[in-house]
C-alpha atoms as a PDB file:
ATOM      1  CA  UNK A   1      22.412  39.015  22.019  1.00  0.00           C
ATOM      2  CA  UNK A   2      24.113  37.605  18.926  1.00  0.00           C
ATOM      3  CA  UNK A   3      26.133  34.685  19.039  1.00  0.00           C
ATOM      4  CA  UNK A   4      29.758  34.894  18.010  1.00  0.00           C
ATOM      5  CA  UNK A   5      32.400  32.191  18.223  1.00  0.00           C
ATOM      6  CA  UNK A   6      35.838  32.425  19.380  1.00  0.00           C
ATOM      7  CA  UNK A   7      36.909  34.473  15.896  1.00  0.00           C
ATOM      8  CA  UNK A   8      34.139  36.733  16.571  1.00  0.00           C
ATOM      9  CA  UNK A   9      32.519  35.759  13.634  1.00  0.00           C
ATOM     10  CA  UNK A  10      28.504  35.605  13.633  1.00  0.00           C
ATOM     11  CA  UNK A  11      27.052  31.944  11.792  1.00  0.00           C
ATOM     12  CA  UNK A  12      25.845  34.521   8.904  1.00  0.00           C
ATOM     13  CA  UNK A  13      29.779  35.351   8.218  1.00  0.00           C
ATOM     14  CA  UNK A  14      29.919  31.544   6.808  1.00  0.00           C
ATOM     15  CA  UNK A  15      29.109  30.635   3.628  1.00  0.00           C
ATOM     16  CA  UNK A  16      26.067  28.080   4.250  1.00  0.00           C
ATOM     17  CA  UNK A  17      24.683  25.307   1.699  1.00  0.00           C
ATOM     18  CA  UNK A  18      21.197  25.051   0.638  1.00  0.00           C
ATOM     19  CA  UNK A  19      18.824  22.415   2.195  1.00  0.00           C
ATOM     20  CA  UNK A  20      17.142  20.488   0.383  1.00  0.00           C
ATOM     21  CA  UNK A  21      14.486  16.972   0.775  1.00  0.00           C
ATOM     22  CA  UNK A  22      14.083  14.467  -2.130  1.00  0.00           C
ATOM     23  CA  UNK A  23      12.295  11.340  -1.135  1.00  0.00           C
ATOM     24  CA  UNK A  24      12.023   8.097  -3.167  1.00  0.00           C
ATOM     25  CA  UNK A  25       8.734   6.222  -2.848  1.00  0.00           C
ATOM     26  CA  UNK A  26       9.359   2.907  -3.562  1.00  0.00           C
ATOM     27  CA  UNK A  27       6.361   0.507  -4.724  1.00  0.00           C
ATOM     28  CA  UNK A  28       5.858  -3.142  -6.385  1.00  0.00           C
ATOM     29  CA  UNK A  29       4.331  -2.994  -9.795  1.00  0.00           C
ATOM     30  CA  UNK A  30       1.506  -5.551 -11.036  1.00  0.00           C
ATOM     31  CA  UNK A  31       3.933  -7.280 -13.232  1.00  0.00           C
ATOM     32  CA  UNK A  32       6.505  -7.465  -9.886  1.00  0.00           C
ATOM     33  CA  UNK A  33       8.652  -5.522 -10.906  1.00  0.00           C
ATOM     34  CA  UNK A  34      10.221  -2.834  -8.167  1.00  0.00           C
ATOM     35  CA  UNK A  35       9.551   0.950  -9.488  1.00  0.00           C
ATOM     36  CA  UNK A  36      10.271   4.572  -8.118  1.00  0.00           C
ATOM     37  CA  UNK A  37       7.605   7.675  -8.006  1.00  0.00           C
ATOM     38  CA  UNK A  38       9.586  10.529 -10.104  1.00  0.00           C
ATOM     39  CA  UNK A  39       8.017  13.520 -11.108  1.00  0.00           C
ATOM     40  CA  UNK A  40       8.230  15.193 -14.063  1.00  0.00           C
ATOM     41  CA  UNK A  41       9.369  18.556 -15.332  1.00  0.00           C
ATOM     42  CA  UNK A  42       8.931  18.700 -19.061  1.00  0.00           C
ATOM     43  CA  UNK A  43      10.968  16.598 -20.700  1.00  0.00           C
ATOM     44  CA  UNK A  44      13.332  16.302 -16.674  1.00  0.00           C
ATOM     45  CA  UNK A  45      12.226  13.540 -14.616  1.00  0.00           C
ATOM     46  CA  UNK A  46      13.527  13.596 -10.636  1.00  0.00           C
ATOM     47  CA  UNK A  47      12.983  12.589  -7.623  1.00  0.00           C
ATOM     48  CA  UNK A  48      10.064  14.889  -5.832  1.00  0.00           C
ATOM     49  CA  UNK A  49      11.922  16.903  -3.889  1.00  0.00           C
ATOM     50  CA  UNK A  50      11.817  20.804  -2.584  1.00  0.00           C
ATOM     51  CA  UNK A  51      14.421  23.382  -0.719  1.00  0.00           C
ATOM     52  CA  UNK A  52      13.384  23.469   3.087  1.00  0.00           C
ATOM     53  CA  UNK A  53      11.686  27.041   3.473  1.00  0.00           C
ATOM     54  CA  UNK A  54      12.391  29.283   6.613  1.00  0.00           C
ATOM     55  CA  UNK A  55      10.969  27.703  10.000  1.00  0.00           C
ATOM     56  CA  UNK A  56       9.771  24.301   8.211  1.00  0.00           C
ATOM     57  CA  UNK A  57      11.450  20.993   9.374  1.00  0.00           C
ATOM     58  CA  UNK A  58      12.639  18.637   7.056  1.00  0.00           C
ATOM     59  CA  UNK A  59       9.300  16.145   7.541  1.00  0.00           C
ATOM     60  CA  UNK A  60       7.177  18.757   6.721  1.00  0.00           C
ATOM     61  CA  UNK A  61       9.170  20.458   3.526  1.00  0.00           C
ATOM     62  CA  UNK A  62       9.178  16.085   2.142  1.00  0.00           C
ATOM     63  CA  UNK A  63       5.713  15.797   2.654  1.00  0.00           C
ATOM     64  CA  UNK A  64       5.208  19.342   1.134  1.00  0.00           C
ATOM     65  CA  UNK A  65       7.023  18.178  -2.272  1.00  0.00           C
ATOM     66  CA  UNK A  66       5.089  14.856  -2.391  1.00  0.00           C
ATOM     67  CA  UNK A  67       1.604  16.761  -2.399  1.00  0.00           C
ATOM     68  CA  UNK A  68       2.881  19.389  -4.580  1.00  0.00           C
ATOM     69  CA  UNK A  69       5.080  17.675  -6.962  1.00  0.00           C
ATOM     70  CA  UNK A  70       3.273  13.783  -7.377  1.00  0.00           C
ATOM     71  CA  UNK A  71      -0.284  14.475  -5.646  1.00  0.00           C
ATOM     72  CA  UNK A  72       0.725  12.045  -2.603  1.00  0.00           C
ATOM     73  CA  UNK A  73      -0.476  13.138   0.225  1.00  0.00           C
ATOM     74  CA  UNK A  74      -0.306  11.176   4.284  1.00  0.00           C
ATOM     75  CA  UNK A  75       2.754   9.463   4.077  1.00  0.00           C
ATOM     76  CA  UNK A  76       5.426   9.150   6.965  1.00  0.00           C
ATOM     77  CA  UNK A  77       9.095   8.572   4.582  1.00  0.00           C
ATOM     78  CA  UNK A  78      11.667   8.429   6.989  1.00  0.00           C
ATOM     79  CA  UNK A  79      15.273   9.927   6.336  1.00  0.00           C
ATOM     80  CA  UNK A  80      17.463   7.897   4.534  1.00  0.00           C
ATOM     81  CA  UNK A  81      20.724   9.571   3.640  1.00  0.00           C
ATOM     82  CA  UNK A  82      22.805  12.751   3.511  1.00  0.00           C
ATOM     83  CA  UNK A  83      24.051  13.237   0.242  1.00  0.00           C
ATOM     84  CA  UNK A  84      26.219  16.321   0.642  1.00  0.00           C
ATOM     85  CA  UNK A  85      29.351  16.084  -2.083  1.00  0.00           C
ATOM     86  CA  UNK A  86      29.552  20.566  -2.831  1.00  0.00           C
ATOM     87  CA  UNK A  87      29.644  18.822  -6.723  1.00  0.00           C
ATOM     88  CA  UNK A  88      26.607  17.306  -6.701  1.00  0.00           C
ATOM     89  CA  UNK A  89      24.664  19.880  -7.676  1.00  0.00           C
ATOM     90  CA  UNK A  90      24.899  21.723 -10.931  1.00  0.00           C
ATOM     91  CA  UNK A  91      22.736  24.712  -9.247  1.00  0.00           C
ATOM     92  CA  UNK A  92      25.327  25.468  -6.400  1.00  0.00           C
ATOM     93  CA  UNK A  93      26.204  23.953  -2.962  1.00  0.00           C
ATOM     94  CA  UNK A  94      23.144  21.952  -1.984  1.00  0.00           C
ATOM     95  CA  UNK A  95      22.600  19.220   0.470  1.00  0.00           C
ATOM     96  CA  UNK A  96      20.389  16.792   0.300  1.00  0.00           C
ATOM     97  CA  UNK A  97      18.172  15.185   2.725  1.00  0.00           C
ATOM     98  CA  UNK A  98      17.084  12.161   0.958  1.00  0.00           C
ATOM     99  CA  UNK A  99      13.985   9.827   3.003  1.00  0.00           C
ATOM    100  CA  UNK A 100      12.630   6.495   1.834  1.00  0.00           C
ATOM    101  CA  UNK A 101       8.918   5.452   1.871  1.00  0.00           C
ATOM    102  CA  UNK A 102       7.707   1.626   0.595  1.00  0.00           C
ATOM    103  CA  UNK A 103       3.776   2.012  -0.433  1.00  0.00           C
ATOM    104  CA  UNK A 104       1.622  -0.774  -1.771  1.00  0.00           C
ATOM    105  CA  UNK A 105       0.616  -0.106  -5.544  1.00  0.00           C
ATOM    106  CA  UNK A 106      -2.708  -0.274  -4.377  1.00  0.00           C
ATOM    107  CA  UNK A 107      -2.226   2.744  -2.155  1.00  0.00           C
ATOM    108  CA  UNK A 108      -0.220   4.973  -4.303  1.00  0.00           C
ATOM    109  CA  UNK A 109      -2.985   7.681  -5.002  1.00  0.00           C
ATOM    110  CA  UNK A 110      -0.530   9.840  -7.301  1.00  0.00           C
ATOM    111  CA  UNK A 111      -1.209  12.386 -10.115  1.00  0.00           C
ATOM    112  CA  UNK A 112      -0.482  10.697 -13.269  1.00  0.00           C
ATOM    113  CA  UNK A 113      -0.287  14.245 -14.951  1.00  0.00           C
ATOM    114  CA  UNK A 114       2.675  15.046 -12.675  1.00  0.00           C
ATOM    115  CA  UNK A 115       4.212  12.019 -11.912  1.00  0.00           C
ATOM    116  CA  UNK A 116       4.864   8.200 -12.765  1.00  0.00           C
ATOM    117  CA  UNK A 117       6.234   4.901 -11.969  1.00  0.00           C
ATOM    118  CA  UNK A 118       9.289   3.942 -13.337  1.00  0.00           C
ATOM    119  CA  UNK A 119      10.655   0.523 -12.511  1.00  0.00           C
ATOM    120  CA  UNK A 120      13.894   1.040 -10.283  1.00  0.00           C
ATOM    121  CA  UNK A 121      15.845  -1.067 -12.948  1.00  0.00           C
ATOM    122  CA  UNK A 122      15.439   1.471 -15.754  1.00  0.00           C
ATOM    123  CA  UNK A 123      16.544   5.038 -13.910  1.00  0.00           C
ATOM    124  CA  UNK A 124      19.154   6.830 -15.087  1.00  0.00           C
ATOM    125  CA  UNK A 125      19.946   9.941 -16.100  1.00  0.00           C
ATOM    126  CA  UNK A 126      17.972  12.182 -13.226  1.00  0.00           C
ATOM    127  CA  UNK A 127      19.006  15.606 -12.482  1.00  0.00           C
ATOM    128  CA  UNK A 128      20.666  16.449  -9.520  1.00  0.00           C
ATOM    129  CA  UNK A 129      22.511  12.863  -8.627  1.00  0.00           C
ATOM    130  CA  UNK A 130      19.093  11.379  -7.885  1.00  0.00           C
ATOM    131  CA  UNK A 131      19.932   8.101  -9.538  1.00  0.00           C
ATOM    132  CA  UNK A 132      22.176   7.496  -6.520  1.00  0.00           C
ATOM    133  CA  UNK A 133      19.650   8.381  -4.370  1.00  0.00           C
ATOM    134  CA  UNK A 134      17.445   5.961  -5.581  1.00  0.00           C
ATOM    135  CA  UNK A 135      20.124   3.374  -5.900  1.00  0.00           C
ATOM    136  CA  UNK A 136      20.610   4.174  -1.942  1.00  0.00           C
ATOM    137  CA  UNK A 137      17.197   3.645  -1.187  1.00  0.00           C
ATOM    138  CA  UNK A 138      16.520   0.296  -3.207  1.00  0.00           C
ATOM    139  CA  UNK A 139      19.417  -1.360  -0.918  1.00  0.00           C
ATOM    140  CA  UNK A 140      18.113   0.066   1.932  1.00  0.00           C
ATOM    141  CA  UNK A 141      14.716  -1.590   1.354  1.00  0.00           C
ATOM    142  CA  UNK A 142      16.436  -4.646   0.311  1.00  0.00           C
ATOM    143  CA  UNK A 143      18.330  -4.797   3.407  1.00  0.00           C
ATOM    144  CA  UNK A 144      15.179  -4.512   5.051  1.00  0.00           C
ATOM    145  CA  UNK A 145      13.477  -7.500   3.078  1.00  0.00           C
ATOM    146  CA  UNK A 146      16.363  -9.901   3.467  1.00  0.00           C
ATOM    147  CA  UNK A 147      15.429 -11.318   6.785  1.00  0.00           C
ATOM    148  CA  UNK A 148      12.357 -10.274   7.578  1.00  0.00           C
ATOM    149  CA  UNK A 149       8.913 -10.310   6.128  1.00  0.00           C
ATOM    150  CA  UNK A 150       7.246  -7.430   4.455  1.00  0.00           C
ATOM    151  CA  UNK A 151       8.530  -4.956   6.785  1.00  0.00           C
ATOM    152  CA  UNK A 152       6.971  -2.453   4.790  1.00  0.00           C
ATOM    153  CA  UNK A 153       3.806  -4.216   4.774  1.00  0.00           C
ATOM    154  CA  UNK A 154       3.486  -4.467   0.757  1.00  0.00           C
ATOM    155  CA  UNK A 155       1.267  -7.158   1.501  1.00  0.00           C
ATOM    156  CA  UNK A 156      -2.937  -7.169   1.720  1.00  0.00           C
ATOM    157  CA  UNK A 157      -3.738  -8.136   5.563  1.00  0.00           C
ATOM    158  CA  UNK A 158      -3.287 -12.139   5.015  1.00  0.00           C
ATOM    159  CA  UNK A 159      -0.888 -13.606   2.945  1.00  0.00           C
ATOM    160  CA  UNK A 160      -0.188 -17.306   1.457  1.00  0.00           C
ATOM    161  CA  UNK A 161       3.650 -18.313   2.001  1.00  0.00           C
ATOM    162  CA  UNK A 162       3.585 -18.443  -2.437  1.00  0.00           C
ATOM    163  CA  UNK A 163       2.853 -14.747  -2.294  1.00  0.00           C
ATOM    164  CA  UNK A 164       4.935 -13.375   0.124  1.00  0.00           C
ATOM    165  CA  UNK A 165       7.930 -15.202  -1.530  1.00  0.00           C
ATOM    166  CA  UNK A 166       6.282 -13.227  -4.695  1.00  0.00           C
ATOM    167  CA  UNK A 167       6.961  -9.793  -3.143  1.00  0.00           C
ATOM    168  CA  UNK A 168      10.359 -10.084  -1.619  1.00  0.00           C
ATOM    169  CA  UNK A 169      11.547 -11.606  -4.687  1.00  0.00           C
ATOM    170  CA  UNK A 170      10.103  -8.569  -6.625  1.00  0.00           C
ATOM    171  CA  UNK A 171      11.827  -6.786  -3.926  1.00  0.00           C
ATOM    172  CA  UNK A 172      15.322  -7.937  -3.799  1.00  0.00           C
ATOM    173  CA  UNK A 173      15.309  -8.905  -7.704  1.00  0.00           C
ATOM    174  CA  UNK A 174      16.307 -12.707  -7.256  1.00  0.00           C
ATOM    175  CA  UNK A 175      14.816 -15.869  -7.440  1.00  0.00           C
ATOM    176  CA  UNK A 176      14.828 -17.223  -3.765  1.00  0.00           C
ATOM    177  CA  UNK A 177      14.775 -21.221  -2.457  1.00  0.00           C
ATOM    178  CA  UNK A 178      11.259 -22.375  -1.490  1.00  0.00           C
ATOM    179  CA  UNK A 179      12.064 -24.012   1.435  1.00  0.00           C
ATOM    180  CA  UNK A 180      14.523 -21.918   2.502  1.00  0.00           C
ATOM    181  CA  UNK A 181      12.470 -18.823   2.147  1.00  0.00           C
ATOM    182  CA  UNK A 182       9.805 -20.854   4.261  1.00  0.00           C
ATOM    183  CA  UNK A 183      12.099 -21.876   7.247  1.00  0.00           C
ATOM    184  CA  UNK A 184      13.361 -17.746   7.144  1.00  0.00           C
ATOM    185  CA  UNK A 185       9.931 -16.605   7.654  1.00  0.00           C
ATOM    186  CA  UNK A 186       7.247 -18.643   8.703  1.00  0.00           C
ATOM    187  CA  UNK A 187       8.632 -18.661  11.947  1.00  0.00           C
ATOM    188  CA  UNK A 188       8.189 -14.845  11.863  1.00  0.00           C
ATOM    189  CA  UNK A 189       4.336 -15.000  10.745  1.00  0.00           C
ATOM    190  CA  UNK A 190       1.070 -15.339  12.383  1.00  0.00           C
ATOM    191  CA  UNK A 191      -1.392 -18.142  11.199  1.00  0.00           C
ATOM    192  CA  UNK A 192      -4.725 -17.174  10.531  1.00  0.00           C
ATOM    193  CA  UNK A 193      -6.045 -20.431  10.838  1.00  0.00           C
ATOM    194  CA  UNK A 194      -7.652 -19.872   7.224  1.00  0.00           C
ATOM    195  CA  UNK A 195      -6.611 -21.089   3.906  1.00  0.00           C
ATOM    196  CA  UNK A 196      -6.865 -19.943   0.183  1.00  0.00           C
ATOM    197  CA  UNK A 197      -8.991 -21.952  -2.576  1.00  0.00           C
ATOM    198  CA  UNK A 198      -9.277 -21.729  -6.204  1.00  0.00           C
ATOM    199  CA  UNK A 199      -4.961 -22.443  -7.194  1.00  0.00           C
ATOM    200  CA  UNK A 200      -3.653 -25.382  -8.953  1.00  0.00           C
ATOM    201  CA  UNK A 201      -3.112 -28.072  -6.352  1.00  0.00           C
ATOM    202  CA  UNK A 202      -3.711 -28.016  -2.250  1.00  0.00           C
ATOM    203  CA  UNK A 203      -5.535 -24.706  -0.533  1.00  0.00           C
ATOM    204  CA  UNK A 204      -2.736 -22.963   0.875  1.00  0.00           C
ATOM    205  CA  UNK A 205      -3.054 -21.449   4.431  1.00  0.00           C
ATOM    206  CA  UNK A 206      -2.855 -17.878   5.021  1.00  0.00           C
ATOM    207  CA  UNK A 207      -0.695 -15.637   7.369  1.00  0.00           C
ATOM    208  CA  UNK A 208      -0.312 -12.369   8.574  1.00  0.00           C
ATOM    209  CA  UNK A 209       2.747 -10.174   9.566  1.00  0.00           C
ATOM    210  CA  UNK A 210       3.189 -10.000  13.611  1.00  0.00           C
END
């Protein structure tokens, strides 16, 4: 039986948007600085992203733009965002879905022929609003970093205290207070009982996330 609400109407007598994913992978160059997987079009860089296909959930059509559009494959992003303005969109009335994955550079096993790395403080310009997308998703992971460490384990599996203050401050973008960074989170870390040789000065020990 179809459905029909109290006007009689049937959902395919409303106009509908289009649905679509676009998922910024965030990752911590080698030189520190915070960058954003975009894939390129030509001359068009964007966000990867995809319209959702008939019967596909939105996971599956985010992971299905990451392996077709950058060559990632096995990630888990997680939604971020709505982005919904009927404007937004120079192709028509679109929605966007927009998710958020953090991957260690190390990890990021993408197709340089399709995509690249482009640190967070130099994107502007992308098609289809993505720059606030990305914008979106680097406070997001900020937020996450302020308070706790490497919640999106960045990090190798043991850490010194000098490193991890490394990554969050690549993270956030700011220089942060030694000892104040090390009263935030050492409390938060395991010991390993281990310690690092071969810096300037005393070994440093080593921790790991809990």
């Amino acid at each position: 039986m179809t459905y029909r609400d109290s006007h009689g109407r049937t959902l395919q007598d409303y106009p509908r948007p289009s649905v679509a994913v676009d998922t910024a992978v965030l990752s911590v160059l080698p030189d520190g600085r915070l960058a954003v997987l975009l894939a390129n079009d030509g001359d068009d860089a964007r966000l990867p992203g995809t319209f959702v296909h008939p019967g596909e959930t939105l996971a599956r059509a985010a992971l299905r733009a990451l392996r077709d559009k950058t060559g990632v494959d096995g990630r888990e992003p997680r939604q971020l965002h709505v982005f919904d303005a009927p404007d937004r969109d120079p192709r028509g009335w679109v929605l966007s879905v927009a998710h958020l994955d953090a991957v260690p550079y190390r990890a990021l096993d993408f197709d340089a022929g399709r995509a690249e790395l482009r640190p967070v403080d130099e994107v502007r310009g992308l098609l289809y609003g993505h720059d606030e997308i990305v914008r979106m998703a680097v406070e997001r992971l900020r937020d996450d970093y302020a308070a706790s460490p490497d919640p999106a384990q960045l990090m190798p599996g043991t850490f010194t205290l000098r490193s991890l203050q490394n990554l969050h401050e690549s993270v956030l973008g700011i220089d942060l207070p030694r000892d104040t960074f090390r009263r935030t989170m050492e409390p938060q870390l395991s010991t390993t009982g281990g310690i690092e040789r071969g810096g300037v000065g005393k070994p440093a020990r080593t921790f790991r996330t809990r």
